[in-house]
Protein backbone atom coordinates (compact mmCIF):
# COMPACT_ATOMS: atom_id res chain seq x y z
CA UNK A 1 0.00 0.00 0.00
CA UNK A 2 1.25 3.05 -0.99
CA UNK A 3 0.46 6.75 -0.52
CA UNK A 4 -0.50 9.31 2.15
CA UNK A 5 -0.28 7.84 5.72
CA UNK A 6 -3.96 8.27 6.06
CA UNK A 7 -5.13 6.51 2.78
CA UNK A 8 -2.84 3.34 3.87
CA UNK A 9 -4.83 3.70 7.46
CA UNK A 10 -7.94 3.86 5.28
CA UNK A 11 -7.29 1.09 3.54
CA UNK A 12 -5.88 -1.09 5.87
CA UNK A 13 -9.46 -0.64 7.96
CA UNK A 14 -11.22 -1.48 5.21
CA UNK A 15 -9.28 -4.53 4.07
CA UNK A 16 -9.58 -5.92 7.62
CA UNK A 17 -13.54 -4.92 8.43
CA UNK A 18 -14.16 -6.49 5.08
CA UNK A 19 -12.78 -9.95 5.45
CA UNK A 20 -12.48 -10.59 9.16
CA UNK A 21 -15.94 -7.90 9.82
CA UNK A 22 -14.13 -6.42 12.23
CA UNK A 23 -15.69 -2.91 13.13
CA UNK A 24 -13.48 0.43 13.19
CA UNK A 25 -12.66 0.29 17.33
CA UNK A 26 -11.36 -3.14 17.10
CA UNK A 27 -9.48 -2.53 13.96
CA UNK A 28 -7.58 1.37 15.40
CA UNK A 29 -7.02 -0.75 18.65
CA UNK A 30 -4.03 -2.44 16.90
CA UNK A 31 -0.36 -1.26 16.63
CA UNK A 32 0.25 -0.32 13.33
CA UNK A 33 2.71 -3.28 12.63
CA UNK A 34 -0.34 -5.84 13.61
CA UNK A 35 -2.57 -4.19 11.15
CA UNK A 36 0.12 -4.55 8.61
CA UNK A 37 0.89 -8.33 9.59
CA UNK A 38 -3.19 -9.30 9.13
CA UNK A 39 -3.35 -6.98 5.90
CA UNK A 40 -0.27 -9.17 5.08
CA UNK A 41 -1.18 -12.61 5.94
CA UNK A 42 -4.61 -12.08 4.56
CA UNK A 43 -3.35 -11.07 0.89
CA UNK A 44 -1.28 -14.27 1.25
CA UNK A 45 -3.84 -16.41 2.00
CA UNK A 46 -6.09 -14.81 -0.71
CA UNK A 47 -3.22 -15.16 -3.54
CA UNK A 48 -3.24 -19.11 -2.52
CA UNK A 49 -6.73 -19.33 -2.92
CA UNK A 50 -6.74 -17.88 -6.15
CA UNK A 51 -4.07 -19.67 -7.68
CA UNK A 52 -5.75 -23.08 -6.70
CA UNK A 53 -9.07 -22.06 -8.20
CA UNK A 54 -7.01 -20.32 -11.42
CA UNK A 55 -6.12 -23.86 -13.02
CA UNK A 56 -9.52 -25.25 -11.87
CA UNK A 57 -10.64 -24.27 -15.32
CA UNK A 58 -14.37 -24.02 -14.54
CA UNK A 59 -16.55 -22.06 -13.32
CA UNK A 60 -17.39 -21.36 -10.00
CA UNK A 61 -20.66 -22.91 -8.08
């Protein structure tokens, strides 16, 4: 994520209330670095998902 400070807070918050629903206290009650690590670890687990669905070769149900 890059840009202004604020738009990578913004977007952190609403990468992390979007796929764990987390609401906006929880989510501002983390250091920094923890928001980063879940951003992180959720991307990861998101580009594994896709690439085992990519040579599925149908389409989804």
């Amino acid at each position: 994520m890059v840009g202004h400070p604020h738009e990578e807070l913004y977007e952190q918050v609403a990468f992390l209330a979007y796929h764990f629903h987390w609401g906006l206290e929880e989510i501002m009650y983390l250091e920094h670095a923890e928001r980063r690590r879940w951003v992180r670890e959720i991307s990861r687990i998101n580009r594994r998902l896709n690439e085992g669905t990519a040579g599925a070769g149908g389409a989804h149900e």
